[in-house]
N, C-alpha and C. Protein backbone atom coordinates (compact mmCIF):
# COMPACT_ATOMS: atom_id res chain seq x y z
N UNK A 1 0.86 -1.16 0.00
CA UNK A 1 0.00 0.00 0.00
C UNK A 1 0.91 1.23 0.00
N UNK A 2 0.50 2.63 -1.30
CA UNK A 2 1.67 3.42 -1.29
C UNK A 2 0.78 4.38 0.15
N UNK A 3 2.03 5.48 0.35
CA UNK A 3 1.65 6.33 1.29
C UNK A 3 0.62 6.98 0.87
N UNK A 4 0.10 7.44 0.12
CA UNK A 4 -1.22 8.11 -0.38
C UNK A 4 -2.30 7.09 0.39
N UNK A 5 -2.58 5.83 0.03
CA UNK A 5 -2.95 4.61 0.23
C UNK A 5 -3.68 4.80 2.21
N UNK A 6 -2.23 4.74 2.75
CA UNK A 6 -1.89 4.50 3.88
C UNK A 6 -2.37 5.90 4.73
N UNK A 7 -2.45 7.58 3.93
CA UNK A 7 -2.67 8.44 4.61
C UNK A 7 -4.71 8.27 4.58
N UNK A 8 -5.02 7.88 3.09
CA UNK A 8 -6.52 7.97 3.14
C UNK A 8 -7.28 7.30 4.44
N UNK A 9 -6.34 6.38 4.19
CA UNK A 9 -6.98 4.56 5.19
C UNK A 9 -6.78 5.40 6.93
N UNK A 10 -6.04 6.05 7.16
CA UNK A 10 -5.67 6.77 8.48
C UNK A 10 -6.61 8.10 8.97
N UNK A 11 -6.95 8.79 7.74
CA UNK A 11 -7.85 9.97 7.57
C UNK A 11 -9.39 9.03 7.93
N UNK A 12 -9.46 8.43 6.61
CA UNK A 12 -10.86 7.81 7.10
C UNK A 12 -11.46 6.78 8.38
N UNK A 13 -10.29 6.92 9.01
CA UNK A 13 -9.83 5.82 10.47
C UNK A 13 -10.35 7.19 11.75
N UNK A 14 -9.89 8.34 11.51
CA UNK A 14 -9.76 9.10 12.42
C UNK A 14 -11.61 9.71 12.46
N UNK A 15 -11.35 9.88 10.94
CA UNK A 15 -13.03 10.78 10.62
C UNK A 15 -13.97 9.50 11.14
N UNK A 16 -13.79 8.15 10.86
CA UNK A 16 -15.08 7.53 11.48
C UNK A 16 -14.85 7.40 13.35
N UNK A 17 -13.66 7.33 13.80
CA UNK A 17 -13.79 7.41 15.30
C UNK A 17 -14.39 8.76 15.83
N UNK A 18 -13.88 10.03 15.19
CA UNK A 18 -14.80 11.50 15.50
C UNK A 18 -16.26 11.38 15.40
N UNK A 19 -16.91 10.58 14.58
CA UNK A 19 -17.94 10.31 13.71
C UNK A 19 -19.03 10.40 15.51
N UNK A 20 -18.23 8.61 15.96
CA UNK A 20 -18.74 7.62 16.83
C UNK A 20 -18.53 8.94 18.04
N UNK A 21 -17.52 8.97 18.40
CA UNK A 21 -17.07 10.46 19.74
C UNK A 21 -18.62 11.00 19.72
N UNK A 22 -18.50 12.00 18.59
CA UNK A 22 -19.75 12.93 18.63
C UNK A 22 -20.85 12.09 18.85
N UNK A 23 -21.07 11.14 18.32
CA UNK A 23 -22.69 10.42 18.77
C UNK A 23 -22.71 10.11 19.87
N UNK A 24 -21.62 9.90 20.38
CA UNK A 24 -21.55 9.37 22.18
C UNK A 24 -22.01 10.24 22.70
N UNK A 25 -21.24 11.15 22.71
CA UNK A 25 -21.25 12.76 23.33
C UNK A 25 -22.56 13.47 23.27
N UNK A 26 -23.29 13.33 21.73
CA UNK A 26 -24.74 13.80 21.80
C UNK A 26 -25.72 12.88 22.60
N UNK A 27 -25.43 11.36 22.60
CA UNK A 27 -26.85 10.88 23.13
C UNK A 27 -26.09 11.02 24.81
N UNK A 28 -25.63 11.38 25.25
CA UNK A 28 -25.12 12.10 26.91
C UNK A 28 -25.39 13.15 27.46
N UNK A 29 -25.95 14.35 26.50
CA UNK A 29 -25.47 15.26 26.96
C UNK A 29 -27.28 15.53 28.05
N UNK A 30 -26.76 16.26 29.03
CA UNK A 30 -28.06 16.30 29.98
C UNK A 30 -28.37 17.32 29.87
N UNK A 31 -30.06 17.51 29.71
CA UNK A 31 -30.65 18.47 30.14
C UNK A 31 -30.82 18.67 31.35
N UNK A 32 -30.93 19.84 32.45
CA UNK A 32 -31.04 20.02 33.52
C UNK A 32 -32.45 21.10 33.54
N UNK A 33 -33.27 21.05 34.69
CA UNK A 33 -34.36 22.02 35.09
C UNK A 33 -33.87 22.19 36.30
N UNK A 34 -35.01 23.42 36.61
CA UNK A 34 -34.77 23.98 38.08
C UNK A 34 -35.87 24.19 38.73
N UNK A 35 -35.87 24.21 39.71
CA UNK A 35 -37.17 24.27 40.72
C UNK A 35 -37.09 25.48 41.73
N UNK A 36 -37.74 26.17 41.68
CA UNK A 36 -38.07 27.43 42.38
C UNK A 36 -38.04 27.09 44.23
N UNK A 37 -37.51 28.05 45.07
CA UNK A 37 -37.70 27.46 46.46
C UNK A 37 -37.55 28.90 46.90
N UNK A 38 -37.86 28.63 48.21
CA UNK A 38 -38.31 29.56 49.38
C UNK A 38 -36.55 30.41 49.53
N UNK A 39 -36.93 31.54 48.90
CA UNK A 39 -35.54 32.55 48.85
C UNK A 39 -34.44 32.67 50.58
N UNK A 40 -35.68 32.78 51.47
CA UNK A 40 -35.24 33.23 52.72
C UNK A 40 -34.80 32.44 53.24
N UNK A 41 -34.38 31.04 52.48
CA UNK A 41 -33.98 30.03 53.01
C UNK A 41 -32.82 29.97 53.10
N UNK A 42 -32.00 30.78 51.86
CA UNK A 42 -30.41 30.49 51.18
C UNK A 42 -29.88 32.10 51.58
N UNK A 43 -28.95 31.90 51.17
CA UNK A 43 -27.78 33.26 51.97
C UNK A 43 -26.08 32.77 50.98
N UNK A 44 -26.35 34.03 49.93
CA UNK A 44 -24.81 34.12 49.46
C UNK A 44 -23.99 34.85 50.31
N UNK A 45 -22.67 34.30 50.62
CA UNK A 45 -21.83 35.13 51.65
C UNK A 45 -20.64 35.20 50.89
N UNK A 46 -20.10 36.76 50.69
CA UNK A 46 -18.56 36.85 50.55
C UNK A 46 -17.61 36.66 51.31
N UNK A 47 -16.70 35.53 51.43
CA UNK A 47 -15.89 35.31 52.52
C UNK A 47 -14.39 35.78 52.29
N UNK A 48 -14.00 35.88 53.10
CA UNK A 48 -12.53 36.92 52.53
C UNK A 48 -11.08 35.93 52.92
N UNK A 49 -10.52 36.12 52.09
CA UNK A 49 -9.11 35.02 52.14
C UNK A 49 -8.02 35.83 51.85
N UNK A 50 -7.39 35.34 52.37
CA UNK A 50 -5.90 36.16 52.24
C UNK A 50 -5.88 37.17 50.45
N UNK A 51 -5.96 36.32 49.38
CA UNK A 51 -5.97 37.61 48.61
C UNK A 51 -7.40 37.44 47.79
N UNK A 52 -8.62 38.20 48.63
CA UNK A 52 -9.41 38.50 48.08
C UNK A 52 -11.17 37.84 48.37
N UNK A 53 -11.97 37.09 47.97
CA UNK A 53 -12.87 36.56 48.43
C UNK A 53 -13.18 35.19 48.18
N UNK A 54 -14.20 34.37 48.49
CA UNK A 54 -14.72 33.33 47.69
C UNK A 54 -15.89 33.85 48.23
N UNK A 55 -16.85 32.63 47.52
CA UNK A 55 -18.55 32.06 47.66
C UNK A 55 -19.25 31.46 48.20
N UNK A 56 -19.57 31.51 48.86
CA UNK A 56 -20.03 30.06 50.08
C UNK A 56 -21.54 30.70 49.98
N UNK A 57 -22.75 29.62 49.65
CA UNK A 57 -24.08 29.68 49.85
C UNK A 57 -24.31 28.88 51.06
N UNK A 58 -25.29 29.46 51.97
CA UNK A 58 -25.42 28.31 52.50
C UNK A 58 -27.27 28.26 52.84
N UNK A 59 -27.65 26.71 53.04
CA UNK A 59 -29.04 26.80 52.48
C UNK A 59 -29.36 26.31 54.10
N UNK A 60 -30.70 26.77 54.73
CA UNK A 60 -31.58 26.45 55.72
C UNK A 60 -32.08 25.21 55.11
N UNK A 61 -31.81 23.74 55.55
CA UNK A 61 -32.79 23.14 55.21
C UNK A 61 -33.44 22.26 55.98
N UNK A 62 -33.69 22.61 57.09
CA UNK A 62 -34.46 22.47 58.47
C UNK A 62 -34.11 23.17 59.12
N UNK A 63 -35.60 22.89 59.95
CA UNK A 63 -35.49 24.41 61.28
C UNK A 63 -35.50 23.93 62.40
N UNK A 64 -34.39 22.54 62.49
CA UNK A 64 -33.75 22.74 63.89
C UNK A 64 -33.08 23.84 64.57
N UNK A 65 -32.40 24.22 64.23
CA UNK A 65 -31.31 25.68 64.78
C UNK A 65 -30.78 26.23 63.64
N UNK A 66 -30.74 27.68 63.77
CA UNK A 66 -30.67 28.56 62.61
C UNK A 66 -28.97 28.12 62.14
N UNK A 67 -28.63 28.49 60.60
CA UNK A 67 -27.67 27.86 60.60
C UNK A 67 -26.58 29.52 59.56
N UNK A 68 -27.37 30.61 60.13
CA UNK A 68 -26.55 31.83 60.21
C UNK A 68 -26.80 32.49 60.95
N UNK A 69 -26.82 33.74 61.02
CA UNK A 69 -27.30 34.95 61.47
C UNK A 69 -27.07 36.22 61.35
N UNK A 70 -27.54 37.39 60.85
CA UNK A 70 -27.00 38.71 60.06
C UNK A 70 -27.34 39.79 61.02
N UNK A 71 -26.26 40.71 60.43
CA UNK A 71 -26.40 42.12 61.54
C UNK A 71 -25.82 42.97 60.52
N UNK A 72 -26.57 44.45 60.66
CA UNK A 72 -26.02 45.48 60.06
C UNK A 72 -27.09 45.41 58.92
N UNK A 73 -26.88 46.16 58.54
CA UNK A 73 -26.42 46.35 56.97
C UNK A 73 -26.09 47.68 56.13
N UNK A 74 -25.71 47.41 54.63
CA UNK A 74 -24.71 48.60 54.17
C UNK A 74 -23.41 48.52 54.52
N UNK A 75 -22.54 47.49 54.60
CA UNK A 75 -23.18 45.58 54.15
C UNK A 75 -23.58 45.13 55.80
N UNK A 76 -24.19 43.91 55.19
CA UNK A 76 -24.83 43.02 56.41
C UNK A 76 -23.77 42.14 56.34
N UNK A 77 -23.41 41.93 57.48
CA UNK A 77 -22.58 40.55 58.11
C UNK A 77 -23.09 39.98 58.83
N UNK A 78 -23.03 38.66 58.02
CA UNK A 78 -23.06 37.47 58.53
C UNK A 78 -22.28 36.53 59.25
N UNK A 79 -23.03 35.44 60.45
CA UNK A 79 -22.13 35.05 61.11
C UNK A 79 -22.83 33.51 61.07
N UNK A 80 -21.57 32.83 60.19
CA UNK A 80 -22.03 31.80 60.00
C UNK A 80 -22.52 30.52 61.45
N UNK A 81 -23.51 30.19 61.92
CA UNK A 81 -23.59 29.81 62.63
C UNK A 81 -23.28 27.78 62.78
N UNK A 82 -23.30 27.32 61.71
CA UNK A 82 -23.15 26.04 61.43
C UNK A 82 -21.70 25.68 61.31
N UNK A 83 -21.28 26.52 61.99
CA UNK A 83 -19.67 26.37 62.10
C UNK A 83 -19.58 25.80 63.26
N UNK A 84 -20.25 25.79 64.29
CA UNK A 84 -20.30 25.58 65.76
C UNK A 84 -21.17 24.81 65.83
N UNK A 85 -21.27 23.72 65.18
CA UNK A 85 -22.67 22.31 65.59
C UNK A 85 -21.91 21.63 63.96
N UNK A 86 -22.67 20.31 64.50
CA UNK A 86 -23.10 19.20 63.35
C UNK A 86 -23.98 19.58 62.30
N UNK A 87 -23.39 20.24 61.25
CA UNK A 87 -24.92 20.72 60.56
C UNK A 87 -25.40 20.25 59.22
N UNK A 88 -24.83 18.48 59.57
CA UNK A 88 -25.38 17.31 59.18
C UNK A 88 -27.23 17.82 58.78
N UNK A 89 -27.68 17.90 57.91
CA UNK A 89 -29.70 17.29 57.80
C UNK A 89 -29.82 19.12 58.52
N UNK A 90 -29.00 19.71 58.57
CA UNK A 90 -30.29 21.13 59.51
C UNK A 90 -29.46 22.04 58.21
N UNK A 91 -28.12 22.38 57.72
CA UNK A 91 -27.81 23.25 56.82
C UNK A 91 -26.69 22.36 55.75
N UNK A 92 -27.18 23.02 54.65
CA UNK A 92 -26.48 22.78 53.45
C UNK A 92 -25.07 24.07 52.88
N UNK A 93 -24.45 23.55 52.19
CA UNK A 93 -23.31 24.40 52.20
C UNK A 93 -22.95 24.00 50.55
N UNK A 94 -22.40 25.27 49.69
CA UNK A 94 -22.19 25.10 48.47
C UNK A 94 -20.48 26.36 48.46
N UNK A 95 -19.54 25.30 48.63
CA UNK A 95 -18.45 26.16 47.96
C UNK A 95 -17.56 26.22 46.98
N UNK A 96 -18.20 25.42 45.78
CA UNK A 96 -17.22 26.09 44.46
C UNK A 96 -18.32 25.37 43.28
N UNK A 97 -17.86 25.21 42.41
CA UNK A 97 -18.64 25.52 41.20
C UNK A 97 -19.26 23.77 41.14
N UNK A 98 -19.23 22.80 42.07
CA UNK A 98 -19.54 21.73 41.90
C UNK A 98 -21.03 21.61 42.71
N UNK A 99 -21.30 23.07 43.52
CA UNK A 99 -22.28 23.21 44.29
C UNK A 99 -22.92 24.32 43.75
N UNK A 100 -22.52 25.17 42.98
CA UNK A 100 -23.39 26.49 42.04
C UNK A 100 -23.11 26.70 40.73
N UNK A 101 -23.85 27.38 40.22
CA UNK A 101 -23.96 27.91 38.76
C UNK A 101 -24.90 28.71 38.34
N UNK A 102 -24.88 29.24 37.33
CA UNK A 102 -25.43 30.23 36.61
C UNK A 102 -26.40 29.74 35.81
N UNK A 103 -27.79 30.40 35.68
CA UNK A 103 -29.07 30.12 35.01
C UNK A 103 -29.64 30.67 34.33
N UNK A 104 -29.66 31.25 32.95
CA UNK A 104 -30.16 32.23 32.48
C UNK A 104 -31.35 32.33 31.10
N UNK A 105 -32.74 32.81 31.64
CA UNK A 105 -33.47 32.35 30.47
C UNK A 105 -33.95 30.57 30.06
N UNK A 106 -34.00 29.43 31.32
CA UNK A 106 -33.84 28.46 31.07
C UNK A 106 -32.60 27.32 30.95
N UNK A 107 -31.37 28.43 30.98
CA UNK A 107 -30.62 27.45 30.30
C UNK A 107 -29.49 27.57 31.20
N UNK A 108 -28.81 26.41 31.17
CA UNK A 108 -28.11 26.14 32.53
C UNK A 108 -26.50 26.38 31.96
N UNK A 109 -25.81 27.97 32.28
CA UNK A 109 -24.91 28.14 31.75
C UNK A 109 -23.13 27.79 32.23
N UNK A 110 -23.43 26.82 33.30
CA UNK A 110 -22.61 26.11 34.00
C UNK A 110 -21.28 25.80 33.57
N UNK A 111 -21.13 25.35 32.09
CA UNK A 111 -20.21 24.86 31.06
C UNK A 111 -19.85 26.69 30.55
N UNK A 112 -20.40 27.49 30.12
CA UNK A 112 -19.86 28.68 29.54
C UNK A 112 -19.66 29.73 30.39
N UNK A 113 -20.17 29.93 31.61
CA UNK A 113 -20.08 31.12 32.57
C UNK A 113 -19.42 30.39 33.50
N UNK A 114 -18.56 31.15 34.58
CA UNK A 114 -17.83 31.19 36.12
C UNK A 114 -18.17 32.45 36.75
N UNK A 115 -18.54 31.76 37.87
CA UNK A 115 -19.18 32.78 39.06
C UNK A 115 -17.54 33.29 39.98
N UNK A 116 -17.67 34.57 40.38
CA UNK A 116 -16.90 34.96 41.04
C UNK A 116 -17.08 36.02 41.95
N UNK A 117 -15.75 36.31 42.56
CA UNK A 117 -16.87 37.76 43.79
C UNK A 117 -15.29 38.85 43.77
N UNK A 118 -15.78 40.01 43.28
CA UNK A 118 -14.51 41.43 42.87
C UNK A 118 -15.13 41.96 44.15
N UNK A 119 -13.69 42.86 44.38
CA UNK A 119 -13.77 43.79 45.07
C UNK A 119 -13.63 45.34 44.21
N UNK A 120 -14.68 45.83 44.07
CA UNK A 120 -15.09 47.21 43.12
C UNK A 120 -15.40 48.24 43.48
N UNK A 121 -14.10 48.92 43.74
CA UNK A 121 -14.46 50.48 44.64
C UNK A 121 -15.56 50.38 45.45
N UNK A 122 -15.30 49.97 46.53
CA UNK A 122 -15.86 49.79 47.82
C UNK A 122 -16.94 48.75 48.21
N UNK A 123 -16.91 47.97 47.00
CA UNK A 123 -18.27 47.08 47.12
C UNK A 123 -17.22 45.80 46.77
N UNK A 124 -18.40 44.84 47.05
CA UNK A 124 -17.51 43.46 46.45
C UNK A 124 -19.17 43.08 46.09
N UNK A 125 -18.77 42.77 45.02
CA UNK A 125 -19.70 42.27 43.77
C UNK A 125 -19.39 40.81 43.67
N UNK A 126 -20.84 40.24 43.43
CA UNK A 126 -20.87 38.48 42.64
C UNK A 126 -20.92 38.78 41.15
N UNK A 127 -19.97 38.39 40.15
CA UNK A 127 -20.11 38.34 38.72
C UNK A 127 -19.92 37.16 37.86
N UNK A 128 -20.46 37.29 37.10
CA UNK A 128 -20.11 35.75 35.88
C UNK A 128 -19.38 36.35 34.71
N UNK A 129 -18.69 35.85 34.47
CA UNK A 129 -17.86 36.00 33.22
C UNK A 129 -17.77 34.97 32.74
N UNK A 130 -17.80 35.17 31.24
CA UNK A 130 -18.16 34.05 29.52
C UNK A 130 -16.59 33.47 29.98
N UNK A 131 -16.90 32.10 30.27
CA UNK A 131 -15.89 31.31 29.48
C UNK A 131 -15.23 31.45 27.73
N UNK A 132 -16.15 31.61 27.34
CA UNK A 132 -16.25 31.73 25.68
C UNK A 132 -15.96 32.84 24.73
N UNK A 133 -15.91 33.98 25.64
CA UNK A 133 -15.69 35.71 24.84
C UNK A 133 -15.42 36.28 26.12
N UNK A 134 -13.75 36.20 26.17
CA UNK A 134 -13.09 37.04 27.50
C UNK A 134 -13.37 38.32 27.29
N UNK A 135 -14.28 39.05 25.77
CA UNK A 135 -14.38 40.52 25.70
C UNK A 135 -16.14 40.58 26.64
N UNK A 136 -16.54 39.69 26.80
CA UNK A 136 -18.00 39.78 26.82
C UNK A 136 -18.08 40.66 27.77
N UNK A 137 -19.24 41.46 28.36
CA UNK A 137 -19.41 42.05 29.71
C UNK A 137 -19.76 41.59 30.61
N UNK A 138 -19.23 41.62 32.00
CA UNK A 138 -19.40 40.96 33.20
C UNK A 138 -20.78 41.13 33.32
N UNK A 139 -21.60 40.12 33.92
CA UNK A 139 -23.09 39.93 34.52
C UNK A 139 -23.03 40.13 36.14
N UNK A 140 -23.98 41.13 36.77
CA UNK A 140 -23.73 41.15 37.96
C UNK A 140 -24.98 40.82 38.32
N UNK A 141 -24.83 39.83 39.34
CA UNK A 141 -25.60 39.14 39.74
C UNK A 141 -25.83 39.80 41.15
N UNK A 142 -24.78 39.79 42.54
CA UNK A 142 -25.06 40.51 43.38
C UNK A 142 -24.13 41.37 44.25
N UNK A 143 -24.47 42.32 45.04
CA UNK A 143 -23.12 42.60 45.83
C UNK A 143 -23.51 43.08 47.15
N UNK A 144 -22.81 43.32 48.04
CA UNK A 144 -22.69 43.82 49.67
C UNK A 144 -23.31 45.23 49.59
N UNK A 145 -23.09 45.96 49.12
CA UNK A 145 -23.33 47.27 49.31
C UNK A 145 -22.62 47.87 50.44
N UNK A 146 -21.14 47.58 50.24
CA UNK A 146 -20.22 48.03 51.27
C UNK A 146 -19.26 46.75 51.12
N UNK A 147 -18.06 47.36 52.04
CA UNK A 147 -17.10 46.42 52.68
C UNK A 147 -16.49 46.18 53.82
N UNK A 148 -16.50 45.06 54.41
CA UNK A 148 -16.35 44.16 55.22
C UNK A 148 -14.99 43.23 55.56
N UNK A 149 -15.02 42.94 56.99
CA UNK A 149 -13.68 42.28 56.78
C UNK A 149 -13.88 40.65 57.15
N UNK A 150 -15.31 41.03 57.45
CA UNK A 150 -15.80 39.45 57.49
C UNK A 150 -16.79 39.21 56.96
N UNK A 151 -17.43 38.02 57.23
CA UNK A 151 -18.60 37.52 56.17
C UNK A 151 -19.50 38.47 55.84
N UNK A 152 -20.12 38.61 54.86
CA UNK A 152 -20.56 39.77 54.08
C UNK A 152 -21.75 39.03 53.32
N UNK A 153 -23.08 39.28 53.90
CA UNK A 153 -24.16 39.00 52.57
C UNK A 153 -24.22 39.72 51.55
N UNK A 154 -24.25 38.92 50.09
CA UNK A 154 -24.42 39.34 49.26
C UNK A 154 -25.61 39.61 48.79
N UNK A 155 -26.25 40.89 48.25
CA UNK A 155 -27.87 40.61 47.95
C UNK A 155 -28.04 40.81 46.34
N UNK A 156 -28.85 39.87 46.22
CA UNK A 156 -29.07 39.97 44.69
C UNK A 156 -29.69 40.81 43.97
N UNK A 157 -28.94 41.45 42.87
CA UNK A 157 -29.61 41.97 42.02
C UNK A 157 -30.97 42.12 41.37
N UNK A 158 -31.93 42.81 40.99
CA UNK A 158 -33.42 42.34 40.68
C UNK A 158 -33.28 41.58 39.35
N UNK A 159 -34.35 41.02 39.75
CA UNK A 159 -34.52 39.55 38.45
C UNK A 159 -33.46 38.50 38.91
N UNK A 160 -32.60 38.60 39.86
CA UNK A 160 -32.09 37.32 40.18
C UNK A 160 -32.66 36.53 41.45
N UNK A 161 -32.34 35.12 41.94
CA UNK A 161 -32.57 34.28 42.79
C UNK A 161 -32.13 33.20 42.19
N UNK A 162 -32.23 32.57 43.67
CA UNK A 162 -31.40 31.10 44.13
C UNK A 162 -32.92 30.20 43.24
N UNK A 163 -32.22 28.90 43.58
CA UNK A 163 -33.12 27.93 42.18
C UNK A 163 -32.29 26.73 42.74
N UNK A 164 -32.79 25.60 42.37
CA UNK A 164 -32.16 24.24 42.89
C UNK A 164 -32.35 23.61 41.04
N UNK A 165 -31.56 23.04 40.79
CA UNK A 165 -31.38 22.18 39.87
C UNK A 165 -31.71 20.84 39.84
N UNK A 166 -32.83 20.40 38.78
CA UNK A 166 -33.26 19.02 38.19
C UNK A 166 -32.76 18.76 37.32
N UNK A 167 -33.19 16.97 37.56
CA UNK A 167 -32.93 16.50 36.83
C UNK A 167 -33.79 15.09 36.56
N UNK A 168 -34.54 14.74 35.36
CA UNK A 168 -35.31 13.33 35.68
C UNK A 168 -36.75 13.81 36.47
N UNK A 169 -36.93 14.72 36.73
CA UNK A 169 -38.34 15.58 37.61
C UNK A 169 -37.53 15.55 39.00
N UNK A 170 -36.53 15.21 39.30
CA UNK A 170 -35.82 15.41 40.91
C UNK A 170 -35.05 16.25 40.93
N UNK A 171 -35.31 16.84 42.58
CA UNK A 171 -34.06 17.89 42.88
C UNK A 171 -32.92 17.68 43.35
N UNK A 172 -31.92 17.91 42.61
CA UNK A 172 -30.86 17.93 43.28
C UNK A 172 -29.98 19.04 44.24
N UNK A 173 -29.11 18.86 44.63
CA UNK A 173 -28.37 19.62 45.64
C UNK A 173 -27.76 20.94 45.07
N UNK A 174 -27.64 20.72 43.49
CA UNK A 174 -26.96 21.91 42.87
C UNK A 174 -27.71 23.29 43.41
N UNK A 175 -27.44 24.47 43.31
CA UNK A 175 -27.87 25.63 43.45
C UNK A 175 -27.68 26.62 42.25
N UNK A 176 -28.51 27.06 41.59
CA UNK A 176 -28.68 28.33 40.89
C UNK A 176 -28.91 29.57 41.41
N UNK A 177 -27.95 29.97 40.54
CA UNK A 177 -28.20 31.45 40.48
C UNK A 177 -29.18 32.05 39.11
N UNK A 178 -30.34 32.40 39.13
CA UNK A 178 -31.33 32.26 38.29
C UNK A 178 -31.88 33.73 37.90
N UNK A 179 -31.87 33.64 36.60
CA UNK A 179 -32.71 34.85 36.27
C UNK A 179 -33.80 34.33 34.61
N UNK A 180 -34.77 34.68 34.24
CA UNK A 180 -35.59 34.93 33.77
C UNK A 180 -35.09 35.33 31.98
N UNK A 181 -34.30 36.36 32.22
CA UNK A 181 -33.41 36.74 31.08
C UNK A 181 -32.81 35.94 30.34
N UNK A 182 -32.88 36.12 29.06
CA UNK A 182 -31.96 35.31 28.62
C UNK A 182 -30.51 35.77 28.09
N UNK A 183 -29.61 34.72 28.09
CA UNK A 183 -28.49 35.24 28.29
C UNK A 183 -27.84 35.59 26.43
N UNK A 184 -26.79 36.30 26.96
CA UNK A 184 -26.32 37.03 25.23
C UNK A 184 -25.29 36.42 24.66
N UNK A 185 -24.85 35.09 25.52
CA UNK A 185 -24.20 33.78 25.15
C UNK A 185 -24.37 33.03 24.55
């Protein structure tokens, strides 16, 4: 077999394994829904780390013993209270992107957006930024309305809220960040 021979037979080797990939990949890919829940339940908090913040949600999900508690505000600080008990079955906790994501218009932008929290002339803001178009414009979802040197509720922007993620008609543990809008992604 000449090399011409040997490159077709290799080309058409590669194009039918891509072929099979993609069909795998399409009959996998999941749709996800979301289910609406009781807002006053969940609490975004900016937590502050040596350089800068993270995300920590954390969800009421029984009313054995409260599992925060807030003071102030302009910003409100929070004091996480499930730090000091088992808070096994009474509070839920979401800190990095395997426990939240972004929802916009239906569609679960998890794979193209990352949630994050800036500190922006005097505020510290929750924003998403496009995986996909580093020119895109930041989405602000929520911020403190002030700054803090400790836990800091974040309050959301209008048209946003928390949302739990389905799947199969069940809820799962994921958490959304949800708006109505659809996104320009």
């Amino acid at each position: 077999m000449g090399l011409r021979a040997k490159l077709r037979t290799a080309i058409a080797g590669a194009s039918f394994a891509f072929l099979i990939f993609e069909g795998a990949t399409a009959s996998i890919a999941v749709e996800f829904g979301q289910r609406e829940v009781d807002q006053e339940r969940f609490v975004a908090i900016a937590v502050p780390r040596r350089y800068g913040y993270s995300l920590v949600i954390v969800e009421q999900v029984s009313d054995t013993r409260p599992c925060w508690q807030e003071s102030g505000n302009n910003p409100t600080e929070v004091d996480p209270l499930l730090l000091t008990f088992d808070f096994t079955g009474i509070c839920g906790r979401a800190t990095d992107s395997n426990g939240y994501s972004l929802r916009m218009g239906g569609r679960d932008l998890a794979l193209t957006h990352t949630l994050s929290i800036q500190s922006v002339g005097g505020d510290i803001l929750l924003v998403a930024s496009s995986r996909v178009d580093v020119y895109a414009p930041l989405i602000i979802i929520g911020r403190t309305y002030g700054m803090s040197n400790g836990f800091t509720k974040i309050i959301l922007e209008p048209g946003w809220r928390f949302a739990k993620r389905t799947y199969d008609n069940k809820t799962l543990g994921h958490i959304y960040f949800t708006n109505d809008l659809l996104s320009t992604q």
